[in-house]
C-alpha atoms as a PDB file:
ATOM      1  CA  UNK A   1      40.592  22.265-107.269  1.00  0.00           C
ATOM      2  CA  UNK A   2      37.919  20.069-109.308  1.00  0.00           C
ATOM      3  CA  UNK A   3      39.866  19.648-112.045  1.00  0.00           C
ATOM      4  CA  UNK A   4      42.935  18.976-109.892  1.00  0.00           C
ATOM      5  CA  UNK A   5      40.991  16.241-107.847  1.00  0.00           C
ATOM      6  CA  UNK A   6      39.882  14.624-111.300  1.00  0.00           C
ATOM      7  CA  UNK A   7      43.547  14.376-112.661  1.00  0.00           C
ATOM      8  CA  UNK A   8      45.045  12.678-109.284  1.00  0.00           C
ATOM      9  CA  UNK A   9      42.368   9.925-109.835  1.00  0.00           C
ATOM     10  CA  UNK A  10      43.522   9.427-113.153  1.00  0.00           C
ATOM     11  CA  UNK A  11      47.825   9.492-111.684  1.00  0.00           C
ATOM     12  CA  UNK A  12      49.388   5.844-111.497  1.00  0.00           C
ATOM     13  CA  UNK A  13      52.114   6.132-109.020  1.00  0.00           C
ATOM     14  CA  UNK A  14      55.123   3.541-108.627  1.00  0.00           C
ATOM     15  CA  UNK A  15      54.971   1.689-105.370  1.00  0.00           C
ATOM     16  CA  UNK A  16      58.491   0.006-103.796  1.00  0.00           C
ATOM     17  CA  UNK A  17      57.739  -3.349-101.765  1.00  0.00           C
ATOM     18  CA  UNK A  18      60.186  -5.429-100.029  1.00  0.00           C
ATOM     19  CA  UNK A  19      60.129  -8.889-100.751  1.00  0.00           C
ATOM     20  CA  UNK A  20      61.308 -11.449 -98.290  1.00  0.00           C
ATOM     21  CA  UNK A  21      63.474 -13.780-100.198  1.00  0.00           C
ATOM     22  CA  UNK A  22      65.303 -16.162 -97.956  1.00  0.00           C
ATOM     23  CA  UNK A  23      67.147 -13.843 -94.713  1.00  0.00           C
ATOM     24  CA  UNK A  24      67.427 -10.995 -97.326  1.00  0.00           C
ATOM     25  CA  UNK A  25      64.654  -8.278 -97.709  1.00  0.00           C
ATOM     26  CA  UNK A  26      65.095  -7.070-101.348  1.00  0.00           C
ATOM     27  CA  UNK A  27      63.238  -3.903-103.006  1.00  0.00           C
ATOM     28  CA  UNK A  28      60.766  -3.946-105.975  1.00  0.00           C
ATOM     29  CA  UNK A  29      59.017  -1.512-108.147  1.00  0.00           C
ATOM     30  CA  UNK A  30      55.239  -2.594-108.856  1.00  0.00           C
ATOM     31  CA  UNK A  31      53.750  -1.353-112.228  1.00  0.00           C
ATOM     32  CA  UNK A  32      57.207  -1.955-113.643  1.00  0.00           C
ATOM     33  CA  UNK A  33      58.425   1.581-113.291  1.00  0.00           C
ATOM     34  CA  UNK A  34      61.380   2.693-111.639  1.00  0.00           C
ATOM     35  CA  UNK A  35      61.518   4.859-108.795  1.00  0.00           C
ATOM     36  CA  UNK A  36      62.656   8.648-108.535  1.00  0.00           C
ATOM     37  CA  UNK A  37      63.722  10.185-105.785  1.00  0.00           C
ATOM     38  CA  UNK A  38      63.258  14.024-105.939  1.00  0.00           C
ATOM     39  CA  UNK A  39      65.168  16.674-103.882  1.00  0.00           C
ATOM     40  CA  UNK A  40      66.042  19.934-103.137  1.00  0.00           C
ATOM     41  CA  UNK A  41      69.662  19.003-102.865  1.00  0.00           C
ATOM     42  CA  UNK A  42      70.361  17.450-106.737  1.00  0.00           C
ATOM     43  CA  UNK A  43      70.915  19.697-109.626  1.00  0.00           C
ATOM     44  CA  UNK A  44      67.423  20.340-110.476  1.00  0.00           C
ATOM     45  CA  UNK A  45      66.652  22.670-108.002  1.00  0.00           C
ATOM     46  CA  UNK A  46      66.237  26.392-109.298  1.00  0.00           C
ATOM     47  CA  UNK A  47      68.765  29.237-108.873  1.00  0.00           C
ATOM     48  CA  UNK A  48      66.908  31.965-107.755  1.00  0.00           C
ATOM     49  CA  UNK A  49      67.345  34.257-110.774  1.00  0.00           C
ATOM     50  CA  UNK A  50      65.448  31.403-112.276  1.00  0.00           C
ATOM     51  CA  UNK A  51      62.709  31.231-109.900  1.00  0.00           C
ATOM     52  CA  UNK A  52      62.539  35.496-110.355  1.00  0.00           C
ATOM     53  CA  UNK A  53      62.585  35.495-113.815  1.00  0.00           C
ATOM     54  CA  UNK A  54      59.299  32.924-114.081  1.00  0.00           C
ATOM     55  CA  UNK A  55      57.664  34.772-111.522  1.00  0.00           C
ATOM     56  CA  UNK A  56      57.734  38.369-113.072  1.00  0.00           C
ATOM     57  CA  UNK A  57      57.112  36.446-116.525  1.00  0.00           C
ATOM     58  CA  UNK A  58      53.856  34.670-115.048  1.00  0.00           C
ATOM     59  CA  UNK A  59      52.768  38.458-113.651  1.00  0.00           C
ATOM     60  CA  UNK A  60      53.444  40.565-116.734  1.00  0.00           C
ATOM     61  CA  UNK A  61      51.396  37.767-118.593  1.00  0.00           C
ATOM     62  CA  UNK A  62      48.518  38.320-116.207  1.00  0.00           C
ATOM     63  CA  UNK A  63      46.217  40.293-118.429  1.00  0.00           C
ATOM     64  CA  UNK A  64      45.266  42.895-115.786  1.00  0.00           C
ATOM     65  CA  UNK A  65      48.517  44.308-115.241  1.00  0.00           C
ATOM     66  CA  UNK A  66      50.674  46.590-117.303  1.00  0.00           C
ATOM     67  CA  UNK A  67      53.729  44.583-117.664  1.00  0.00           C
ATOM     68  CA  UNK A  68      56.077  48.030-117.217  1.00  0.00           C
ATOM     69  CA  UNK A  69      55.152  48.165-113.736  1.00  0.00           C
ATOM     70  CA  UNK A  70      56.431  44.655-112.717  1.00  0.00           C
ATOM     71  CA  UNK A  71      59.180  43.965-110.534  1.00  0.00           C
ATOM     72  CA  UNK A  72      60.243  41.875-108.206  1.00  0.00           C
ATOM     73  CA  UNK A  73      58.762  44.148-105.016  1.00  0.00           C
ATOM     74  CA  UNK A  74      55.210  44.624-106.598  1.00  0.00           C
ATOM     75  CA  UNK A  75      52.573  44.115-104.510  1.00  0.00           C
ATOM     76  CA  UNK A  76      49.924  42.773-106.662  1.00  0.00           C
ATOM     77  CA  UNK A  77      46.828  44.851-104.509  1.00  0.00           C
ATOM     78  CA  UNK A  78      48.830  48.061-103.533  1.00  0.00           C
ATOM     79  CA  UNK A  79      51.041  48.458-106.824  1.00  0.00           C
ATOM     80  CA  UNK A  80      48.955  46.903-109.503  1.00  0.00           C
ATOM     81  CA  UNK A  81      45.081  47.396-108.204  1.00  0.00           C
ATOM     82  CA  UNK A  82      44.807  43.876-108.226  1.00  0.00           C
ATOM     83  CA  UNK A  83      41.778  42.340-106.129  1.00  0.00           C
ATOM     84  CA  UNK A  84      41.695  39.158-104.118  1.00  0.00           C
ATOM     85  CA  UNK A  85      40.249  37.026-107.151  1.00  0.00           C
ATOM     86  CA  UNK A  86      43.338  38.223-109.264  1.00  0.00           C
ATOM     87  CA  UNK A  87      45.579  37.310-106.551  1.00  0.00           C
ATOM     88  CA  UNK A  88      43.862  33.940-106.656  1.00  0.00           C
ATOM     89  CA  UNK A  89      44.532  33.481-110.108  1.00  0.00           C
ATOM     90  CA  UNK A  90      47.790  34.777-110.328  1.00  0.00           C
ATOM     91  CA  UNK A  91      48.556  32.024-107.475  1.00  0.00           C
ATOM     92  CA  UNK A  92      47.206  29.297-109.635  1.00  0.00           C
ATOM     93  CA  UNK A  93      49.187  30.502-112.424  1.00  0.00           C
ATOM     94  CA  UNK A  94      52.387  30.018-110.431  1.00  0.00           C
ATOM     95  CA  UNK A  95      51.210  26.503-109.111  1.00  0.00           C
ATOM     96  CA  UNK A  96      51.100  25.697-113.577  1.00  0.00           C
ATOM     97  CA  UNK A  97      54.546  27.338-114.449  1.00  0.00           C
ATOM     98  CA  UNK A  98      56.387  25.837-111.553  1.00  0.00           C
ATOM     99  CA  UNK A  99      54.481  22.183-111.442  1.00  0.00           C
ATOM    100  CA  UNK A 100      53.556  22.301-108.007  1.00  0.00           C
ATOM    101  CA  UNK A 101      50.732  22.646-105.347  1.00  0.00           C
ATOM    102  CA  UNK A 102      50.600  25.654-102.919  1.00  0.00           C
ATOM    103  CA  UNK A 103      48.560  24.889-100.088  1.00  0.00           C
ATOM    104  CA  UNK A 104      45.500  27.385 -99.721  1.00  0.00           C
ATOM    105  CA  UNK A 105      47.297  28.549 -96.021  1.00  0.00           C
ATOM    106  CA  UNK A 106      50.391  29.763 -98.111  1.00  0.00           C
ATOM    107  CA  UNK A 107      48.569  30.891-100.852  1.00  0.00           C
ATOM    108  CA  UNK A 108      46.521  33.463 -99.171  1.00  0.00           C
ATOM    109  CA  UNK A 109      49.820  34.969 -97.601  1.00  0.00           C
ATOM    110  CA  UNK A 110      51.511  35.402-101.414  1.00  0.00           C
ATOM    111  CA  UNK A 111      50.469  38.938-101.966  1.00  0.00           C
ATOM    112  CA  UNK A 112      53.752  39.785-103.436  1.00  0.00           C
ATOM    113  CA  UNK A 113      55.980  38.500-106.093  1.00  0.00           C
ATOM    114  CA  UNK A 114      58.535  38.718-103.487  1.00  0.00           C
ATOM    115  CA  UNK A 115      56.533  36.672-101.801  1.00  0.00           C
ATOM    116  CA  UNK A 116      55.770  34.259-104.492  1.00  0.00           C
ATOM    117  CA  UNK A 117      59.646  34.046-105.239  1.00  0.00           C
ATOM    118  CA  UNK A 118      60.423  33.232-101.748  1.00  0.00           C
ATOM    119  CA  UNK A 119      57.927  30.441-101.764  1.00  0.00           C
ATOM    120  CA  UNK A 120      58.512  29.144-104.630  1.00  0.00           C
ATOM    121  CA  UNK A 121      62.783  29.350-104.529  1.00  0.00           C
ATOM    122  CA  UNK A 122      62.393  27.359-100.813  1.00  0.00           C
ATOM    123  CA  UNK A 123      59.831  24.795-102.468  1.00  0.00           C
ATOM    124  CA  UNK A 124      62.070  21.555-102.708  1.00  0.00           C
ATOM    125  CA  UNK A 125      59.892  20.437-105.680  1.00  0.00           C
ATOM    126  CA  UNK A 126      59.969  23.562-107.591  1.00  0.00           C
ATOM    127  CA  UNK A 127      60.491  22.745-111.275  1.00  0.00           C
END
């Protein structure tokens, strides 16, 4: 979480004012960057074959866990003798692969890498 904190401090993000010019309000970017818009309808969304295949990649890399016993119902305590600390980790590992932020509410209930798929596949900023 430190280092996490330490990097948003560091993040310029674009702003969009509206200028009153005359009767009209137009928009514009500060910091002369151009606005994205991201969603979970566009084409950049993950299929969910996608999404299973990163999971089960991030798990089998995890280097307490024999890769042959990996699938996408393993439950990372009861199949693979993981403890809590691991499942932390793993967690964090998925937050990396797929560029986003699981709240620690959600993250203690992803004791699965069904669960993790789930998550992730319904994030709308997965990526």
């Amino acid at each position: 979480m430190a280092l996490r904190a330490a990097m948003l401090r560091h993040v310029r993000v674009p702003v969009q004012t509206l200028i009153i010019t005359g009767s009209k309000l137009q928009p514009r970017a500060l910091y002369g960057g151009s606005l994205r818009f991201l969603s979970s309808h566009g084409d950049d969304h993950l299929t969910k074959d996608e999404v299973i295949d990163r999971v089960l990649s991030v798990v089998k890399s995890f280097p307490k866990v024999d890769p042959s016993k990996v699938n996408a119902d393993v439950h990372f305590q009861n199949d693979l003798g993981l403890d809590s600390l691991d499942n932390v980790e793993i967690v964090m590992a998925l937050e990396e692969e797929f560029k986003l932020e699981i709240p620690d509410k959600e993250a203690d209930k992803i004791e699965s890498c069904n669960l993790a798929i789930e998550y992730i596949y319904n994030h709308s900023l997965a990526g």
